[in-house]
N, C-alpha and C. Protein backbone atom coordinates (compact mmCIF):
# COMPACT_ATOMS: atom_id res chain seq x y z
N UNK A 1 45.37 60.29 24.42
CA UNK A 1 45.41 58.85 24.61
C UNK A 1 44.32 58.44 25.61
N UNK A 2 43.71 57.66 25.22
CA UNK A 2 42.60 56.87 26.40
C UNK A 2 43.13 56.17 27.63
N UNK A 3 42.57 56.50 28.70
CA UNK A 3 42.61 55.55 29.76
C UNK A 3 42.65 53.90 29.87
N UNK A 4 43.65 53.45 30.46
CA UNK A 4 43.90 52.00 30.50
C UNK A 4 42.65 51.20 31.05
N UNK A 5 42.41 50.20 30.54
CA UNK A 5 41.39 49.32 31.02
C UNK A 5 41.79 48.08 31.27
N UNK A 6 40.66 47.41 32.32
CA UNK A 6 41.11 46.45 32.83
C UNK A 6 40.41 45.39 32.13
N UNK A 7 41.63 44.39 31.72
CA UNK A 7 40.72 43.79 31.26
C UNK A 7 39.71 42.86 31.57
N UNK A 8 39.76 42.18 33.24
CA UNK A 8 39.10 41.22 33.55
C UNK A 8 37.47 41.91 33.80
N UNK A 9 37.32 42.84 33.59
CA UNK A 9 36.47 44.12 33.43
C UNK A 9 35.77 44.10 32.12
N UNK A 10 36.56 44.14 31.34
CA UNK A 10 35.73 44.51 29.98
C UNK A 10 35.33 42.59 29.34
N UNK A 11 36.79 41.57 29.95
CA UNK A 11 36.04 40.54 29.68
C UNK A 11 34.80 40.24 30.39
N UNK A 12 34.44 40.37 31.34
CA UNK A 12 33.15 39.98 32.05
C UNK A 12 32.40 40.59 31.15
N UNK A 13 32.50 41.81 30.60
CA UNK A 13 31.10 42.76 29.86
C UNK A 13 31.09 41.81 28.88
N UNK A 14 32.13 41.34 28.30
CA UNK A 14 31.61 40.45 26.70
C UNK A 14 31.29 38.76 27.21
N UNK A 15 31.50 38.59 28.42
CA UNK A 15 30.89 37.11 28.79
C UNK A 15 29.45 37.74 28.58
N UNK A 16 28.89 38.39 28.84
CA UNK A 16 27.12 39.27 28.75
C UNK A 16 26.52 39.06 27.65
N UNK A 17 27.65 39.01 26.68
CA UNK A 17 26.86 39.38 25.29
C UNK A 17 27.25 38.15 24.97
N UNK A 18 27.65 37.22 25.04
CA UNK A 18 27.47 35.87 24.01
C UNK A 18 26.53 34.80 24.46
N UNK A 19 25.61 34.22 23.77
CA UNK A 19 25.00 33.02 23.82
C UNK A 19 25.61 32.43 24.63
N UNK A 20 24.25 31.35 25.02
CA UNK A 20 25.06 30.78 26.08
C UNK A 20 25.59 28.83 25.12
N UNK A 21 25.06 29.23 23.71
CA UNK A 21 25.26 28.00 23.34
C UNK A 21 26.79 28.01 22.15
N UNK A 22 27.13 29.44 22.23
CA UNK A 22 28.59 29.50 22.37
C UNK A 22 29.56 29.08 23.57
N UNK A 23 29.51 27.63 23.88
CA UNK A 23 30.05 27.21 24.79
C UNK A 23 31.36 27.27 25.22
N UNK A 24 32.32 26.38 23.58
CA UNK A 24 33.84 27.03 23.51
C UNK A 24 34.49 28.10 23.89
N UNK A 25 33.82 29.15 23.23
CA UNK A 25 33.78 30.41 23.38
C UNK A 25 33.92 31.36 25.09
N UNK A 26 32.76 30.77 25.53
CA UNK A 26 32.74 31.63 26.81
C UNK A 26 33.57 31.05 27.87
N UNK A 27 33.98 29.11 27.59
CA UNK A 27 34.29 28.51 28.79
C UNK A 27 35.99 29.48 28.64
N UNK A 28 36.56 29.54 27.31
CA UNK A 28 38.01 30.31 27.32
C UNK A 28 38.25 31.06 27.88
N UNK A 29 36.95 32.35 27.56
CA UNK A 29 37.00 33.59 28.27
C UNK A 29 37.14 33.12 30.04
N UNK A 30 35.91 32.64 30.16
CA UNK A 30 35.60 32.12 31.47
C UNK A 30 37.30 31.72 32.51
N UNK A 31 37.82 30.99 31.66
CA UNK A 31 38.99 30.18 32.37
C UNK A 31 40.22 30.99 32.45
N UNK A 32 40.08 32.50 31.23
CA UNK A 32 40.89 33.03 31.17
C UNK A 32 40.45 34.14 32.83
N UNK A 33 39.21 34.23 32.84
CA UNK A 33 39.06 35.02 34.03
C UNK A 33 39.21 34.59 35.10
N UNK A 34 38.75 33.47 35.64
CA UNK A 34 39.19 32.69 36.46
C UNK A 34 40.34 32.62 37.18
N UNK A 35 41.21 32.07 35.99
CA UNK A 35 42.16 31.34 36.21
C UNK A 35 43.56 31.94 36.11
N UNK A 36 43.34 33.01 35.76
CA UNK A 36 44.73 34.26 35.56
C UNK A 36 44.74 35.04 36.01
N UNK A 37 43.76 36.40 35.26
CA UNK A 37 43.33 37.81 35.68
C UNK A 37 42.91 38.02 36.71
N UNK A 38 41.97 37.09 37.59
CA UNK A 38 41.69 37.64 38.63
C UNK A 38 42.30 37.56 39.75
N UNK A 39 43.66 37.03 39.70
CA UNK A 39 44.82 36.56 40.51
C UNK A 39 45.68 38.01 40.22
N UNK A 40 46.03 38.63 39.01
CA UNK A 40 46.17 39.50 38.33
C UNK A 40 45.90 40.89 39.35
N UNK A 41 47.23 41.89 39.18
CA UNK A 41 46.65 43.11 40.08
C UNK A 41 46.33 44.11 39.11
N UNK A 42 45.54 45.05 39.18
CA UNK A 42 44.91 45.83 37.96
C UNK A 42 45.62 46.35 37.30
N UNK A 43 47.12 46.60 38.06
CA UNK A 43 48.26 47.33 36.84
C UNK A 43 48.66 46.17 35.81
N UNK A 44 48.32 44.89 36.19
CA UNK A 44 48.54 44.08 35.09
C UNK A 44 47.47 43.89 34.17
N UNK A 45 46.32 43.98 34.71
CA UNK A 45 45.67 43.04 33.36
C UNK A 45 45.12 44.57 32.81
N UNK A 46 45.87 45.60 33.10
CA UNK A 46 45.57 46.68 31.84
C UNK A 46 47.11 47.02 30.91
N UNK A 47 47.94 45.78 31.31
CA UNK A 47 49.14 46.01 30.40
C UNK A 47 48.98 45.08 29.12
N UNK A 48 49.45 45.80 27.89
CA UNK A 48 49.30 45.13 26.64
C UNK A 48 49.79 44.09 27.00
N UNK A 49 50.24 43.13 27.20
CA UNK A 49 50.49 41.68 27.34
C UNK A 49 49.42 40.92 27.52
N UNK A 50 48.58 41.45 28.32
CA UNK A 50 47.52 40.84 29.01
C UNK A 50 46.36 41.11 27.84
N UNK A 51 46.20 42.06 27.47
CA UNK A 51 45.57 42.55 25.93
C UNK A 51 45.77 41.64 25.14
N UNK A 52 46.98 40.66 24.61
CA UNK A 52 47.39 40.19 23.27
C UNK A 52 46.62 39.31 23.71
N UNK A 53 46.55 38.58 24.85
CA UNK A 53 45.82 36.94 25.07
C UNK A 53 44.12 37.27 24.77
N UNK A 54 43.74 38.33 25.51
CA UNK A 54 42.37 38.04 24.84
C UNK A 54 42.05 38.91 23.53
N UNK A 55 42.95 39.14 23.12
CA UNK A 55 43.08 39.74 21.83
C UNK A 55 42.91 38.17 20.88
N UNK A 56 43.82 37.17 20.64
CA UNK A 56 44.33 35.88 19.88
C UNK A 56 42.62 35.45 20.63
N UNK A 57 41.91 35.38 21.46
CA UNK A 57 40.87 34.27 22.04
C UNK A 57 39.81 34.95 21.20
N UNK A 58 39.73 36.23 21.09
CA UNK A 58 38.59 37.08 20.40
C UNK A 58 38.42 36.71 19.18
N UNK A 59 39.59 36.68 18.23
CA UNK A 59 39.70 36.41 16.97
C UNK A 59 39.82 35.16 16.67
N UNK A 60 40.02 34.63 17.52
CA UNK A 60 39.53 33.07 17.20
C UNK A 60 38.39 32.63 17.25
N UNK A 61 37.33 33.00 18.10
CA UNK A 61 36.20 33.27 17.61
C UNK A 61 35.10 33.81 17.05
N UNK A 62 35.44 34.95 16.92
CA UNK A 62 35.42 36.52 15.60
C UNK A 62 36.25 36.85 14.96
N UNK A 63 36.67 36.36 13.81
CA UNK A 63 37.72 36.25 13.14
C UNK A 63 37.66 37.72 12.64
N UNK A 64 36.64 38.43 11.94
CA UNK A 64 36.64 39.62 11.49
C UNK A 64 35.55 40.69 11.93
N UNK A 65 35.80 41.73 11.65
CA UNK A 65 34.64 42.56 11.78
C UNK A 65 33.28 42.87 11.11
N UNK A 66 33.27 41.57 10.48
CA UNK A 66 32.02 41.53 9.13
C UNK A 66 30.82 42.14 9.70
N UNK A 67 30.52 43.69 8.75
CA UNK A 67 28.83 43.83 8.85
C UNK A 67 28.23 43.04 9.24
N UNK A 68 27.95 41.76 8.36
CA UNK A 68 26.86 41.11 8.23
C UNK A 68 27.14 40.31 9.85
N UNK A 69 28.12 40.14 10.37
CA UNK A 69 28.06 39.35 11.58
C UNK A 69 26.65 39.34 12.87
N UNK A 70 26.28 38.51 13.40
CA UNK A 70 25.37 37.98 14.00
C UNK A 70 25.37 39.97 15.38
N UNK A 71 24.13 40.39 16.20
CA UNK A 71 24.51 41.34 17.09
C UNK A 71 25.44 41.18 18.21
N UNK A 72 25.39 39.96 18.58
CA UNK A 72 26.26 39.48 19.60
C UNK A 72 27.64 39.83 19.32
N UNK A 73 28.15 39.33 18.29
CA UNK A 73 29.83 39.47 17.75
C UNK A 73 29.82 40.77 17.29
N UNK A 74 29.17 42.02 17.10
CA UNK A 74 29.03 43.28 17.22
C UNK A 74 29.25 43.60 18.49
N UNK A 75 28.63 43.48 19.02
CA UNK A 75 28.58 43.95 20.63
C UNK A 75 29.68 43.84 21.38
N UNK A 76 30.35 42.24 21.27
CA UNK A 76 31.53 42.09 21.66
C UNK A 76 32.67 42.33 21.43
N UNK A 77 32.79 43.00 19.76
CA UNK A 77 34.33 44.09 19.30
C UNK A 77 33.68 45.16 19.81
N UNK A 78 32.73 45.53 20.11
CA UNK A 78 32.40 46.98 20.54
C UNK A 78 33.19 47.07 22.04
N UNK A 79 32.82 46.08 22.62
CA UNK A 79 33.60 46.09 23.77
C UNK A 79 34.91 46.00 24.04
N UNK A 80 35.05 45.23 23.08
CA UNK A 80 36.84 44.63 22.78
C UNK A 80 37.44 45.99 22.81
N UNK A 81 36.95 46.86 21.14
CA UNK A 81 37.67 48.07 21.24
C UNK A 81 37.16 49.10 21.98
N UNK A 82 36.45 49.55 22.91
CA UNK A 82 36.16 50.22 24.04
C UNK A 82 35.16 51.12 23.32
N UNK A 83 34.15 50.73 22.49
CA UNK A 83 32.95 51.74 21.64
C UNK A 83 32.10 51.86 22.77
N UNK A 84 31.44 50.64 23.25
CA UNK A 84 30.81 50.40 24.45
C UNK A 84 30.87 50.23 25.46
């Protein structure tokens, strides 16, 4: 089994990789880091609970894993699922 990750950790790595004219997009992440997780002590935001929320924010704006998807939305399931 892999080591737990944090997520206000791996979200910052995918704030990196998106445009910055994905605005929607990053202000969520953004507010989710902000405004929760980093209040958050690390045994929490590496518990699946904390996973499902930016799990539902990911796929709302990467709905799938399509090949053809842009490198950015590559980069950022890479991170999502811990490739990168």
């Amino acid at each position: 089994m892999s080591e737990p990750r944090d997520a206000l950790i791996v979200l910052m790595r995918i704030l990196q990789e998106i445009p910055e004219d994905q605005t929607e997009f990053r202000e969520e992440l953004e507010n989710l880091g902000k405004n929760s997780l980093a209040y958050r002590s690390p045994e929490i935001r590496m518990q699946p609970s904390t996973w499902v929320v930016v799990d539902v924010i990911m796929k709302k704006y990467i709905p799938d894993a399509d090949p053809n998807n842009e490198q950015w939305k590559k980069n950022c399931i890479d991170i999502f699922v811990g490739n990168k």
